[in-house]
Protein backbone atom coordinates (compact mmCIF):
# COMPACT_ATOMS: atom_id res chain seq x y z
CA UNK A 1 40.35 33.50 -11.49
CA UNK A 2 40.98 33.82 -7.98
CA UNK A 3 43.13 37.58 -7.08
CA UNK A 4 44.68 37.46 -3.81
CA UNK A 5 45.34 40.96 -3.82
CA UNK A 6 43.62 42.76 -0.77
CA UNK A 7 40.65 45.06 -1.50
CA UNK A 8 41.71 48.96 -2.03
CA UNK A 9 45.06 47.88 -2.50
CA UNK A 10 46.80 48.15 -6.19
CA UNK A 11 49.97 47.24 -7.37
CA UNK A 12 51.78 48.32 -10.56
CA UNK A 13 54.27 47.23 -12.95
CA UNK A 14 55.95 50.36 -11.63
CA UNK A 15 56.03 49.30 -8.09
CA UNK A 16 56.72 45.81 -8.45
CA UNK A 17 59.92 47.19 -10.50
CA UNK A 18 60.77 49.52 -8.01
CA UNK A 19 60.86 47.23 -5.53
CA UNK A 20 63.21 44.71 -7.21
CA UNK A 21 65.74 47.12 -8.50
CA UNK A 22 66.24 48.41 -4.40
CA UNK A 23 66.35 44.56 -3.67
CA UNK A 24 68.57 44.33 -6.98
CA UNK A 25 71.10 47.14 -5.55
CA UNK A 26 70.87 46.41 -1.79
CA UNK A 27 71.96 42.52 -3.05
CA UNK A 28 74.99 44.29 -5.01
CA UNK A 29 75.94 46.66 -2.53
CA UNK A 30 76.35 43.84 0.08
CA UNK A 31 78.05 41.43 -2.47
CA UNK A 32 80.63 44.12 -2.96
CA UNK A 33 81.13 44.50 0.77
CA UNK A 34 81.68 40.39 0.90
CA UNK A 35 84.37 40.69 -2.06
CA UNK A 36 86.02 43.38 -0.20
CA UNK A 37 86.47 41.67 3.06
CA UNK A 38 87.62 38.83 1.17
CA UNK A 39 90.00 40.57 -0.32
CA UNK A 40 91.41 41.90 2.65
CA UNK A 41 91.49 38.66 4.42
CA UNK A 42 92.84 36.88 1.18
CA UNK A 43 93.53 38.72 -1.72
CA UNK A 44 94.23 37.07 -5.28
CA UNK A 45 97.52 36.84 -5.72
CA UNK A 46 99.29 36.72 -9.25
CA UNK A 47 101.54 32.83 -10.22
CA UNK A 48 105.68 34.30 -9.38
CA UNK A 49 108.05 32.93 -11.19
CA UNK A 50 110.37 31.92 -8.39
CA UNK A 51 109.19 30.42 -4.96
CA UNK A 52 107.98 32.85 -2.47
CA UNK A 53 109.16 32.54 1.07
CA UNK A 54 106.86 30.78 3.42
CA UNK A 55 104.16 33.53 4.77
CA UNK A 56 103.32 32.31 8.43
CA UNK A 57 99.52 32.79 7.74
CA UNK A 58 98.58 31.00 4.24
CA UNK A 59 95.71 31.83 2.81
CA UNK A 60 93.46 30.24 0.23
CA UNK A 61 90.62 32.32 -1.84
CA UNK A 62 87.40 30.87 -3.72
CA UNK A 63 84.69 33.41 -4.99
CA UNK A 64 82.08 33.54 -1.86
CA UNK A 65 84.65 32.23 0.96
CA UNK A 66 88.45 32.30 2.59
CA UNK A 67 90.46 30.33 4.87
CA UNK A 68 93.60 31.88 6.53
CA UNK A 69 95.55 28.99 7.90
CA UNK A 70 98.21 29.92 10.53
CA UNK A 71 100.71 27.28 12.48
CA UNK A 72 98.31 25.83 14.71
CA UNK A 73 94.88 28.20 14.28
CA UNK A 74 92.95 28.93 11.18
CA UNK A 75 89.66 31.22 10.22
CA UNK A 76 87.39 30.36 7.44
CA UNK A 77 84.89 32.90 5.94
CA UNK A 78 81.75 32.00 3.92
CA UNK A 79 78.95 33.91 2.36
CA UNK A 80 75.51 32.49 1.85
CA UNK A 81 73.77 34.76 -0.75
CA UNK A 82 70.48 34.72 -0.46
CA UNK A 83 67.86 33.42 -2.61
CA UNK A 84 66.74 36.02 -5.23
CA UNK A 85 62.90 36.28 -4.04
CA UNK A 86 64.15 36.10 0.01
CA UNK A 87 63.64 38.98 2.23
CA UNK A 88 67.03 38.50 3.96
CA UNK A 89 70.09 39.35 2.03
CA UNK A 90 72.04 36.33 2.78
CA UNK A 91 74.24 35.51 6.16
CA UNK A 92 78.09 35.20 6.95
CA UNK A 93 79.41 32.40 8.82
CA UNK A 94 82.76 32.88 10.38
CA UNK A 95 84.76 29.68 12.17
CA UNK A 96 87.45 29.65 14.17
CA UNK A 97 89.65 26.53 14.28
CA UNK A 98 92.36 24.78 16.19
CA UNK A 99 94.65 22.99 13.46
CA UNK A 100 94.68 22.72 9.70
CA UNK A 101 91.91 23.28 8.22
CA UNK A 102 91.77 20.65 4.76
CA UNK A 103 90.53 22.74 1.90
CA UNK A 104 89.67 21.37 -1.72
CA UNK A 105 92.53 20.97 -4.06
CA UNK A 106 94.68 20.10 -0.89
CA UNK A 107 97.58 16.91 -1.51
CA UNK A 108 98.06 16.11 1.75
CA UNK A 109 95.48 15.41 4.84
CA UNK A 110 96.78 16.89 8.16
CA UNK A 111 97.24 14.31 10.46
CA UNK A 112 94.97 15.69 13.25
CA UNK A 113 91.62 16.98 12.32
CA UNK A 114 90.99 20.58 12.67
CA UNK A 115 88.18 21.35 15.50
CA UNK A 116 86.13 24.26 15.44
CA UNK A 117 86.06 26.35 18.60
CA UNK A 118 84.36 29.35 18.11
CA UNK A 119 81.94 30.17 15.10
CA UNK A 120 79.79 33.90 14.38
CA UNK A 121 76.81 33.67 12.08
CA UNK A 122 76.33 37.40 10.78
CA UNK A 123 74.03 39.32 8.71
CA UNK A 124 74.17 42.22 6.68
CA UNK A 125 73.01 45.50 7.85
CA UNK A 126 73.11 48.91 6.25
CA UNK A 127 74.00 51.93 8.18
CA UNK A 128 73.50 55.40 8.18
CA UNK A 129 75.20 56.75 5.05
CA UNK A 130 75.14 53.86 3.22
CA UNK A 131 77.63 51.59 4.26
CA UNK A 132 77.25 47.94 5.46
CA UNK A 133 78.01 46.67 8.67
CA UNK A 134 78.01 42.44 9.75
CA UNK A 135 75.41 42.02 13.23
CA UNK A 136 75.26 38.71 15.31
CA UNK A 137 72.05 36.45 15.21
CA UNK A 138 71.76 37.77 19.51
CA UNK A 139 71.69 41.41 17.44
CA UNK A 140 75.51 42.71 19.34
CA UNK A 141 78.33 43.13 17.91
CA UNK A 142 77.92 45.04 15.08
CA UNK A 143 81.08 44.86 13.29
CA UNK A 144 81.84 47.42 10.19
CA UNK A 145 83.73 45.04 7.81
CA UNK A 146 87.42 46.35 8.66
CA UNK A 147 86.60 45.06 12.25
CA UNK A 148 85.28 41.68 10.83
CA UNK A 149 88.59 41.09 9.26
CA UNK A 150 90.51 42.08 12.12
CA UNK A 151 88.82 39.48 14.43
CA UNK A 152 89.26 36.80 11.65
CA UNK A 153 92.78 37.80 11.80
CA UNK A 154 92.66 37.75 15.87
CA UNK A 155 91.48 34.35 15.40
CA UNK A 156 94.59 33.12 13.09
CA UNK A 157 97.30 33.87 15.48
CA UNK A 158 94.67 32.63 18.60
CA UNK A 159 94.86 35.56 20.53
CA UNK A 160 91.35 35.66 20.95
């Protein structure tokens, strides 16, 4: 049998499992940062029994993405996990838009379609101490993720 394993260099069950439980919790970690900026942006709300009033930003929540749908502007938010054997951790893709966004489980189409005008691919990046921060493909900004939902939010009311 062929063993593509370079000469003087061993591996052991050991490493191999020490190496996929600090994949295993850097995946995690990041995953929990994702749900938490979701959950800013849109948090889960509970069925009322009576009709809320109208909020002037709606937004709308599945499990790895958001879209926060103002008068004329929206945002939408999606993760991309990455695969479990790939080096990267997975990438965020942020989209500003000008009009209403359609989203699944919508009754009505809006008339005009919704164009994109700005979009932000990040990654994940850990920082000192632990925490998680989102950087651009170009490397700048590095945004912590209170700042990421601030610009999504920026974005909404199309200030920015």
């Amino acid at each position: 049998m062929f063993d593509s394993t370079p000469q003087g260099t061993t591996t052991t069950p050991a490493d191999w499992s020490s190496s996929r439980q600090h994949a295993t919790r850097r995946r995690t970690a990041v995953q929990h940062e994702v749900t938490r900026l979701l959950d800013t942006l849109a948090p889960e709300r509970t069925p009322q029994r009576r009709p809320a009033p109208e909020p002037a930003v709606r937004a709308y929540r599945w499990p790895a993405r958001c879209i926060l749908q103002g008068a004329e502007h929206a945002v939408s938010v999606s993760w991309f996990p990455a695969g479990r054997d790939d080096d990267t951790l997975g990438e965020m893709l942020v989209i500003a838009w000008r009009g209403i966004v359609s989203h699944p489980g919508a009754t009505r189409r809006a008339a005009d379609e919704a164009v994109a005008i700005r979009s932000l691919l990040l990654h994940p990046e850990e920082t000192d101490g632990g925490a998680w921060s989102w950087r651009t493909e170009s490397g700048e900004p590095v945004l912590d993720t209170t700042a990421l939902a601030t610009y999504c939010r920026e974005q909404v009311a199309g200030d920015a």
